[in-house]
N, C-alpha and C. Protein backbone atom coordinates (compact mmCIF):
# COMPACT_ATOMS: atom_id res chain seq x y z
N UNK A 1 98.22 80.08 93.80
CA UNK A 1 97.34 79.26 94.61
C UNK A 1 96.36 78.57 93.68
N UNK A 2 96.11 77.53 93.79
CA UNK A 2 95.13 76.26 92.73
C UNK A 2 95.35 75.12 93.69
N UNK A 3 93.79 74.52 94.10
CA UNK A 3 93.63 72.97 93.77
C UNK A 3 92.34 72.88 93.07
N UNK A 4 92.83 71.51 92.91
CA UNK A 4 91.96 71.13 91.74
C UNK A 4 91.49 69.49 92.41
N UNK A 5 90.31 68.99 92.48
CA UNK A 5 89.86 67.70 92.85
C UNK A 5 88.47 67.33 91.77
N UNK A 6 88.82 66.14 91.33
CA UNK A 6 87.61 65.89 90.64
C UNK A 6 87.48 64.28 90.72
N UNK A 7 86.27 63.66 90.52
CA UNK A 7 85.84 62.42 90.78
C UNK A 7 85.07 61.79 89.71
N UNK A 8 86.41 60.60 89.50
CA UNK A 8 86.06 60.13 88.02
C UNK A 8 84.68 59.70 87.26
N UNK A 9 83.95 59.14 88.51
CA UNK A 9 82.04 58.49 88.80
C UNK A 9 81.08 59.73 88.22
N UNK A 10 81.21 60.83 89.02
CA UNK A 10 80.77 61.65 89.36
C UNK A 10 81.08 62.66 88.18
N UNK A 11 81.87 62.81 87.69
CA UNK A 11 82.66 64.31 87.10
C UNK A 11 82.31 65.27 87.98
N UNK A 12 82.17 65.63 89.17
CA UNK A 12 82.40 66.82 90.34
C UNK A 12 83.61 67.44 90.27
N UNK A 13 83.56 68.84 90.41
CA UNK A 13 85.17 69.06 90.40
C UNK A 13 84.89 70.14 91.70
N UNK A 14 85.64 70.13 92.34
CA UNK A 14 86.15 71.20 93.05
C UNK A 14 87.40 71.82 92.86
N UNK A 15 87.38 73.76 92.89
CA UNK A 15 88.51 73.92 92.36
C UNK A 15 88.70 75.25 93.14
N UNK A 16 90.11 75.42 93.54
CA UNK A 16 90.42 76.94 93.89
C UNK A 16 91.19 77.13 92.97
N UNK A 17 90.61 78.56 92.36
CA UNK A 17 91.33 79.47 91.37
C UNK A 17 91.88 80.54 92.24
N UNK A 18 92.99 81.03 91.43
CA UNK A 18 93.00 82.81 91.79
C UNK A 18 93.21 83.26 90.57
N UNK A 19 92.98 84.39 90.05
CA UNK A 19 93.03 84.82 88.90
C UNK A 19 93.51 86.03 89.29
N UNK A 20 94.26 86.78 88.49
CA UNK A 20 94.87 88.38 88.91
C UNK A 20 94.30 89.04 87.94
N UNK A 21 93.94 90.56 88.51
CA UNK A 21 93.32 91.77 87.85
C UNK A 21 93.77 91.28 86.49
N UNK A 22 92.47 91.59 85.79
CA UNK A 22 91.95 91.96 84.17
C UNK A 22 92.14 90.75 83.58
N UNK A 23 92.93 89.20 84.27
CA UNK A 23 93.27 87.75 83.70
C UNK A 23 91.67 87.27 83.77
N UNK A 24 91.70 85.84 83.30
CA UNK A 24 90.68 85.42 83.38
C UNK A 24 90.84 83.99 83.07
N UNK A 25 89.53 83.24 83.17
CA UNK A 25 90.00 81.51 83.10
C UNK A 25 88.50 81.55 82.24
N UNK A 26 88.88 80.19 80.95
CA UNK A 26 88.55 80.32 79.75
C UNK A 26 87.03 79.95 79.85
N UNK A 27 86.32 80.61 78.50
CA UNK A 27 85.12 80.43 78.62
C UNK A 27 84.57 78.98 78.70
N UNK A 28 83.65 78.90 79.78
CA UNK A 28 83.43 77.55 79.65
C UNK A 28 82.02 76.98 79.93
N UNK A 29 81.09 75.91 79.26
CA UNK A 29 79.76 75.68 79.89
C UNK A 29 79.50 74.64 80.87
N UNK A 30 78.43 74.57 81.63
CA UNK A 30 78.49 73.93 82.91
C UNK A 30 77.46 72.50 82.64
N UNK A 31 78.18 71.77 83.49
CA UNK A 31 77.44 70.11 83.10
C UNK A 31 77.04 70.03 84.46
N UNK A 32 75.39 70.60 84.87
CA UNK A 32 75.13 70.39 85.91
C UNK A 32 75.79 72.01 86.41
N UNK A 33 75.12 72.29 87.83
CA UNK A 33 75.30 73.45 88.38
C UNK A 33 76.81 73.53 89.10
N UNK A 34 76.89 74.87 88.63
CA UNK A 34 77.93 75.10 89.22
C UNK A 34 78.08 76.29 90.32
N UNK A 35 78.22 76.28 91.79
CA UNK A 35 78.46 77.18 92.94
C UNK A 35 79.58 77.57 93.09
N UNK A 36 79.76 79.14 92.99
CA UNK A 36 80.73 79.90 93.24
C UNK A 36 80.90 80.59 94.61
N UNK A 37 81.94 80.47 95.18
CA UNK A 37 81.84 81.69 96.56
C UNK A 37 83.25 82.58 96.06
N UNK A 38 83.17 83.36 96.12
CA UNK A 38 84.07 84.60 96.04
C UNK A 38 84.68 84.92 97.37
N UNK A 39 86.21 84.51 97.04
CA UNK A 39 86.69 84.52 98.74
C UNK A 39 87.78 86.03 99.14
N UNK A 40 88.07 86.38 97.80
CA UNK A 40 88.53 87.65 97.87
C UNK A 40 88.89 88.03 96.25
N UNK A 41 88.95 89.66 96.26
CA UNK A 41 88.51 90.56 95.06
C UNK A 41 87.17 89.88 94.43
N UNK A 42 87.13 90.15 93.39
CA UNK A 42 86.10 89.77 92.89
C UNK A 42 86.44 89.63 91.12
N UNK A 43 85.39 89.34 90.24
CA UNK A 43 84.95 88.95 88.83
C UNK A 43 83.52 89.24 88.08
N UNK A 44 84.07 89.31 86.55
CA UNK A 44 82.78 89.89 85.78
C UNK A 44 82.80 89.20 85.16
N UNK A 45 81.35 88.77 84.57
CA UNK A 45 80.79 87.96 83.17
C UNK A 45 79.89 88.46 83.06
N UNK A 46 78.78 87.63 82.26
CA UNK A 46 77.73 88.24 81.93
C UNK A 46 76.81 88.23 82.64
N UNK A 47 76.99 87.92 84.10
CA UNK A 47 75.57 88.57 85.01
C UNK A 47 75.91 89.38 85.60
N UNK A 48 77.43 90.19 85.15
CA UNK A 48 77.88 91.23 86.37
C UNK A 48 78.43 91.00 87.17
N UNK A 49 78.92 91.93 88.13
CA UNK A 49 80.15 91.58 89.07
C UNK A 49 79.72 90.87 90.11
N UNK A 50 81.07 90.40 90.35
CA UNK A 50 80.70 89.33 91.74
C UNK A 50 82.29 89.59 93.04
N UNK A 51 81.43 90.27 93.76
CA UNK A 51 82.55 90.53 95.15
C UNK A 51 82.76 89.50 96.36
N UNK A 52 83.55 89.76 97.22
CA UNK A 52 84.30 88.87 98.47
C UNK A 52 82.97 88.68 99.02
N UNK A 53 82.69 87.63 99.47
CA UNK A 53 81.73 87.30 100.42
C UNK A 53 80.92 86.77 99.51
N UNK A 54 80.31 86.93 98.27
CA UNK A 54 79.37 86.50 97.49
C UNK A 54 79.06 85.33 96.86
N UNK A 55 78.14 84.60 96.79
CA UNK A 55 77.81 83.21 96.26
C UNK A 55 77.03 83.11 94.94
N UNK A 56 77.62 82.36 94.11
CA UNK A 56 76.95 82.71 92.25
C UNK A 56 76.80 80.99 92.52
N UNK A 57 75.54 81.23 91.30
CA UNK A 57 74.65 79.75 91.07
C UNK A 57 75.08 79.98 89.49
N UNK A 58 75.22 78.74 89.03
CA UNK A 58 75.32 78.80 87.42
C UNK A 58 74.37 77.44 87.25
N UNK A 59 73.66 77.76 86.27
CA UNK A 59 72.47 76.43 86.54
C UNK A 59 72.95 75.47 84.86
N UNK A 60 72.80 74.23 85.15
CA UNK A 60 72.98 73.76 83.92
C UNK A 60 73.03 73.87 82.46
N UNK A 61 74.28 73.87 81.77
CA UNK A 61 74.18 74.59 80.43
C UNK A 61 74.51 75.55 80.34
N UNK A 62 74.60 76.73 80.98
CA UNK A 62 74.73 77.60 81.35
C UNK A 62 76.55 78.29 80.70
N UNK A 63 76.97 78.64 80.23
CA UNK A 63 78.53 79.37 79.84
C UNK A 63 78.98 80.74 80.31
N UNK A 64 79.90 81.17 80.66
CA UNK A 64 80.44 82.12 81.33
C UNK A 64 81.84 82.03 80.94
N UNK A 65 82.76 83.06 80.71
CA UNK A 65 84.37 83.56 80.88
C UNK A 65 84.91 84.65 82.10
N UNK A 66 84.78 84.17 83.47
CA UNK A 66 85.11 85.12 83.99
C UNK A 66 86.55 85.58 84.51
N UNK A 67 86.54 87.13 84.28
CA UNK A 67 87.61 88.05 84.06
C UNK A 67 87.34 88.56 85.71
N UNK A 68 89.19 88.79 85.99
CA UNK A 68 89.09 88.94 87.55
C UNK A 68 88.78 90.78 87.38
N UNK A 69 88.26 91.63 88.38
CA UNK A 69 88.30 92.98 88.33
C UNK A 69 89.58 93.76 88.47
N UNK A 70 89.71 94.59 87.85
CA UNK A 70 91.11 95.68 87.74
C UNK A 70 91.01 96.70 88.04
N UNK A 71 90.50 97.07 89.11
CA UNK A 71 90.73 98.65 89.54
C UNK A 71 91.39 98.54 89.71
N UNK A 72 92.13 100.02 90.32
CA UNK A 72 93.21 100.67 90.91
C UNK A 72 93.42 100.06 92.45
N UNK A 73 94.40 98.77 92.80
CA UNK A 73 94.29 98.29 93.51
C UNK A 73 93.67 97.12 93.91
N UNK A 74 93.06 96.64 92.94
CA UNK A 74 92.34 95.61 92.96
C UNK A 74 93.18 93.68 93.33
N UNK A 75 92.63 93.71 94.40
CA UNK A 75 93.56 92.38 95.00
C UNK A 75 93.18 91.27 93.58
N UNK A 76 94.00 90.73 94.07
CA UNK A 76 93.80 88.93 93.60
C UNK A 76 92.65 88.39 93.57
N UNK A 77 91.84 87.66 92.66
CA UNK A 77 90.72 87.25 92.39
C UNK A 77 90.40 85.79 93.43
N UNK A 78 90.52 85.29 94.32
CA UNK A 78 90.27 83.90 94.89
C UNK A 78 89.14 83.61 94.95
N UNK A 79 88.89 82.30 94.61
CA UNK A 79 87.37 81.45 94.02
C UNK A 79 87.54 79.98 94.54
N UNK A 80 86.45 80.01 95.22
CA UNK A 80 86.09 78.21 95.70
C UNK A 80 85.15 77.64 94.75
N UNK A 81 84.71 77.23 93.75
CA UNK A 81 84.08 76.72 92.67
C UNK A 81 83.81 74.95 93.21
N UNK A 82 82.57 75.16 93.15
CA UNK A 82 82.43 73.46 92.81
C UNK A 82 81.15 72.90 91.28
N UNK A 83 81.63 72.38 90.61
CA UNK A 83 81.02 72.11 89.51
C UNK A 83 80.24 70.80 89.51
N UNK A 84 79.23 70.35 89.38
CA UNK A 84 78.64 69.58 90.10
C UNK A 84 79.17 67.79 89.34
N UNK A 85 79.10 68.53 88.26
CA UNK A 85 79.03 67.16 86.74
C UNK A 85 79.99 67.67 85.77
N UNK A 86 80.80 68.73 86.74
CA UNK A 86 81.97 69.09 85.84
C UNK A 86 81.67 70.27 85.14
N UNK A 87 82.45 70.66 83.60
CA UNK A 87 82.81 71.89 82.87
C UNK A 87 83.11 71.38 81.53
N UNK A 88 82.92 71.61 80.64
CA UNK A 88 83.55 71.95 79.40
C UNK A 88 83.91 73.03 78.33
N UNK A 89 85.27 73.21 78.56
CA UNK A 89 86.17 74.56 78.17
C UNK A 89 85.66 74.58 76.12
N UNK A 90 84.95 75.85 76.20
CA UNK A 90 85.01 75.85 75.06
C UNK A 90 85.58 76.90 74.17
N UNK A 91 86.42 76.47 72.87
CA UNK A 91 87.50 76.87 72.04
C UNK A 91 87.21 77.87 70.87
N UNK A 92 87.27 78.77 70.57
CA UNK A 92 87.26 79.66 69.92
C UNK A 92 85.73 80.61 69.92
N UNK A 93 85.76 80.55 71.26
CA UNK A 93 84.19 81.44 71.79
C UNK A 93 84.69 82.25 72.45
């Protein structure tokens, strides 16, 4: 499951990820804020975990790599992300 929408004016992206236990999508910093809702399992970075139902603010500048959670049983990571001014994936961090 993935879409991906972004707007060339703008650099906005909206994106559904899913990520599976212990995977993760690459470290990256934020151009402009980026809102997370956590639509099922959940993910860790460096502010700590983030579960189903939950809403993360990433404020401009800001970098994160988040890794989906792996317990014993741990569903599928699904994420509604919208990036306001976009992302840039950065490489050997």
């Amino acid at each position: 499951m993935h879409f991906y929408a972004s707007c060339e004016r703008t650099h906005r992206v909206v994106a559904l990820i899913a990520m599976e236990p212990g995977k993760g999508y690459p470290r990256h910093r934020h151009r402009g804020a980026e809102e997370v809702l956590v639509l099922q399992g959940g993910y860790r970075d460096a502010l700590g975990d983030h579960r189903a139902g939950e809403f993360v603010r990433y404020e401009d500048g800001t970098e994160h790599a988040p890794v989906a959670i792996a317990e014993p049983g741990a569903p599928t990571c699904v994420l509604l992300a919208l990036a306001h001014e976009g992302i840039e994936l950065l490489r050997g961090a």
